[in-house]
Protein backbone atom coordinates (compact mmCIF):
# COMPACT_ATOMS: atom_id res chain seq x y z
CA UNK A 1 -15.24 -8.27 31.49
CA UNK A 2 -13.17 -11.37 30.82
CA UNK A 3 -14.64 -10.92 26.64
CA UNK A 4 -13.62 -7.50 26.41
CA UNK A 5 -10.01 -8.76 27.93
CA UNK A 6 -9.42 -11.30 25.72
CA UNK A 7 -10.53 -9.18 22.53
CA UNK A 8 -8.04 -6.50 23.82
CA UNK A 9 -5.42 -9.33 24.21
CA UNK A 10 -5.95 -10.69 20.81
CA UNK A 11 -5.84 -7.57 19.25
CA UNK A 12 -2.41 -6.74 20.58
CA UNK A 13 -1.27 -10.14 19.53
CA UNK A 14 -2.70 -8.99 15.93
CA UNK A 15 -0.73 -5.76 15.96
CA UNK A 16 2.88 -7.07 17.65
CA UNK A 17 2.70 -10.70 15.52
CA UNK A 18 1.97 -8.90 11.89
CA UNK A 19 4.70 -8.44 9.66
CA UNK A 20 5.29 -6.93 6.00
CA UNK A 21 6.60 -9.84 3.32
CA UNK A 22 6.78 -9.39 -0.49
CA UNK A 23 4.84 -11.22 -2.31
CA UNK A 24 5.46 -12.99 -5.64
CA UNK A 25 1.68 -14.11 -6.15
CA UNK A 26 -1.66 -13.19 -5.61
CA UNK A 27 -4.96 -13.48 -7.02
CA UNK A 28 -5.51 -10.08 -9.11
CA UNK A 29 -9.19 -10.85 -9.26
CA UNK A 30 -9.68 -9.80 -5.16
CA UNK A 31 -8.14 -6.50 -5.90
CA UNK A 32 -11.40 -4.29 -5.20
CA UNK A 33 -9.46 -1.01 -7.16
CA UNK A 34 -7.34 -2.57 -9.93
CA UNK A 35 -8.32 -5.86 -10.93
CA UNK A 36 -7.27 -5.61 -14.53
CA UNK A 37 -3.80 -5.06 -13.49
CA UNK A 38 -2.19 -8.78 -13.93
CA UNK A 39 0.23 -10.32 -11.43
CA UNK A 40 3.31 -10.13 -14.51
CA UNK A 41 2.54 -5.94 -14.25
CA UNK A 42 2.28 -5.93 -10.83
CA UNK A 43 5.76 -7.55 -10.46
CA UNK A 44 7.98 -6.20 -12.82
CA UNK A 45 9.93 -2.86 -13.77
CA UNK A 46 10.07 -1.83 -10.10
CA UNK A 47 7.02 -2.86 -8.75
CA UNK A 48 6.45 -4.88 -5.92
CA UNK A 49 3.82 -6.63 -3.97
CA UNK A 50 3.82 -6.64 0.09
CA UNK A 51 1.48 -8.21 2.12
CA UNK A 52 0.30 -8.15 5.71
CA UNK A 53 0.83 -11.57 7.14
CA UNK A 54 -0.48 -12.73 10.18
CA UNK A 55 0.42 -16.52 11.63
CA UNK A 56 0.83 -17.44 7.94
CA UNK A 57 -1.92 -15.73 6.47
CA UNK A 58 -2.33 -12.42 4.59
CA UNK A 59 -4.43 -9.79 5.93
CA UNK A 60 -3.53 -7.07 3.89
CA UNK A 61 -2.02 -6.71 0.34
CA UNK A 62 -0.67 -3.18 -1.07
CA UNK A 63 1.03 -2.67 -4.58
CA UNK A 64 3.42 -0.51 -5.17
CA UNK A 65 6.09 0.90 -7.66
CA UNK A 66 9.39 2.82 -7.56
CA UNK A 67 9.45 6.11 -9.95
CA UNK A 68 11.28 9.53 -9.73
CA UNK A 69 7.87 11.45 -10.40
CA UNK A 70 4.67 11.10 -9.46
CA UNK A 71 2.09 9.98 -12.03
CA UNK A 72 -1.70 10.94 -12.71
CA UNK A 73 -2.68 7.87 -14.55
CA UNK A 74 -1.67 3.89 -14.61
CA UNK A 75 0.03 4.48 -18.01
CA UNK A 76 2.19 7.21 -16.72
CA UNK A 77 2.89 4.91 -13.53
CA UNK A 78 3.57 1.98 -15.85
CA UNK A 79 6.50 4.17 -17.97
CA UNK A 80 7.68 5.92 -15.11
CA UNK A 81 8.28 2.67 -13.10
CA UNK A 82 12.25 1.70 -12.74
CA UNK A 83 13.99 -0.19 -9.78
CA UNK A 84 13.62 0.02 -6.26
CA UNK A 85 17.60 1.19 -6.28
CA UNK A 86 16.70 4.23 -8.61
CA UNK A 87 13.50 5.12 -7.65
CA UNK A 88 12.99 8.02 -5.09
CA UNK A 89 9.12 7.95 -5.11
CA UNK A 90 6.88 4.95 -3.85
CA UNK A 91 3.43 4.80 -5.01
CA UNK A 92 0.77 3.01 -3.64
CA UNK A 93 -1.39 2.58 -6.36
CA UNK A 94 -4.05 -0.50 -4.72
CA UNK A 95 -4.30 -1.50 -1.41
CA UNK A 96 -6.77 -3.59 0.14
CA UNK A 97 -7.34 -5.55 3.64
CA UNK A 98 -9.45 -8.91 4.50
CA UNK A 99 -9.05 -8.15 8.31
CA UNK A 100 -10.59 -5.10 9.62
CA UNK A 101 -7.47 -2.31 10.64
CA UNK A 102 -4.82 -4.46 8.08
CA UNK A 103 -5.21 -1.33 5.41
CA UNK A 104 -3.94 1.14 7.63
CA UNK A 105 -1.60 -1.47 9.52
CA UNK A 106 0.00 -2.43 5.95
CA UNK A 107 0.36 1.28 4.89
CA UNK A 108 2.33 1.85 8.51
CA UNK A 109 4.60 -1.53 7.82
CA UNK A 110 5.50 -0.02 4.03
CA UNK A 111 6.23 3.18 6.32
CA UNK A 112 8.90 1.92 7.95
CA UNK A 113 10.14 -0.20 5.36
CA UNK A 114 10.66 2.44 3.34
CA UNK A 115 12.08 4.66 6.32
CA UNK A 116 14.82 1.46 6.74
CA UNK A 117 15.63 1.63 3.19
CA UNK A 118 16.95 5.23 3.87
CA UNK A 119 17.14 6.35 0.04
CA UNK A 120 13.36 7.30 -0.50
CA UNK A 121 11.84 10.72 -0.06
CA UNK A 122 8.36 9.64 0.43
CA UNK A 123 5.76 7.36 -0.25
CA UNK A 124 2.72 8.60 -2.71
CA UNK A 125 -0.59 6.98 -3.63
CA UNK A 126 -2.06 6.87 -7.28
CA UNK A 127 -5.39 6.57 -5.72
CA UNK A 128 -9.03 6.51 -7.22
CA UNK A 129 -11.21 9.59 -7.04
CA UNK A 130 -13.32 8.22 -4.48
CA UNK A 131 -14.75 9.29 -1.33
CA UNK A 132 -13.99 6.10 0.43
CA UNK A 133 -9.96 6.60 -0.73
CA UNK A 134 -10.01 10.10 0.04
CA UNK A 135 -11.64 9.34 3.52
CA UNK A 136 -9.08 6.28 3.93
CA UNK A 137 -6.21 7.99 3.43
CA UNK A 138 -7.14 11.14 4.79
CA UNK A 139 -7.71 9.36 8.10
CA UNK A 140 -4.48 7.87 7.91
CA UNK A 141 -2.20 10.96 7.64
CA UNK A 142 -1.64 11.55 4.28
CA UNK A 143 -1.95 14.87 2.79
CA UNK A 144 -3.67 15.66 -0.56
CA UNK A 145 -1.21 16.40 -2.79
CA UNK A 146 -3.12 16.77 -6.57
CA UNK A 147 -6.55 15.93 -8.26
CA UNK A 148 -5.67 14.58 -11.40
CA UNK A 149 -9.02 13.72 -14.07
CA UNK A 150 -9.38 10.19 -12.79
CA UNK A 151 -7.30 10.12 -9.51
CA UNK A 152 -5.55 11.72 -6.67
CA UNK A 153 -2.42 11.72 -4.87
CA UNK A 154 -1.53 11.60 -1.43
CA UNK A 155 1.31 11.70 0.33
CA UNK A 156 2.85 9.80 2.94
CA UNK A 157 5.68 11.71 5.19
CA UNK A 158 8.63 9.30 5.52
């Protein structure tokens, strides 16, 4: 009984001590969607990286740019892209966790964060057409929004 305590304990710790930071470097090559994207794309024209940290380490990492549309493909994301202060769209176009329940944690922390920023209308994926991302973020909340040729969006109420 005393295990099962102290895995519930830590757990809780986990979920209370986590915290969403931005993120000016990572290594591109543990990206399991988009590795070819480098860390100059990924940081520039209205994209940002968070990350889900966790007593100084990151559990969690999701990219994500600001647009006024929602775009089918990387190239349309990459034009579309403009600052956080103009965009009205956030799309999460990779996410990935190294701690089991940090994918869906990170997704809730970008939640709020974009709820506190109070001038976005919702949050939107750019996500591969996979069943694992389609189970993911079904699982999650989102709602299917399109099937584009080579991905799919979902959306994320704000």
């Amino acid at each position: 009984m005393k295990f099962f305590k102290d895995k519930t304990d830590d757990f809780f710790r986990w979920v209370k001590g986590t915290e969403l930071v931005q993120l000016d470097d990572i290594d591109v090559s543990e990206d399991p969607v988009r590795p070819e994207l480098t860390l100059g794309w990924r940081i520039t024209k209205g994209r940002k990286i968070f990350g889900l940290k966790y007593n100084g380490d990151v559990e969690g990492v999701v990219c994500v740019a600001f647009t006024t549309d929602i775009p089918a493909t990387i190239k349309e994301l990459e034009l579309m892209s403009t600052n956080e202060d103009n965009g009205k769209i956030a799309i999460a176009y990779t996410l990935w966790s190294l701690k089991k329940g940090a994918g869906k944690k990170i997704m809730r922390e970008l939640l709020n964060y974009v709820k506190e920023k109070n001038q976005l209308d919702s949050i939107m994926t750019l996500s591969p057409l996979t069943p694992m991302a389609t189970h993911y973020h079904i699982r999650n909340g989102a709602k299917l929004i399109k099937i584009n040729p080579t991905t799919q969006n979902f959306e994320y109420k704000v």
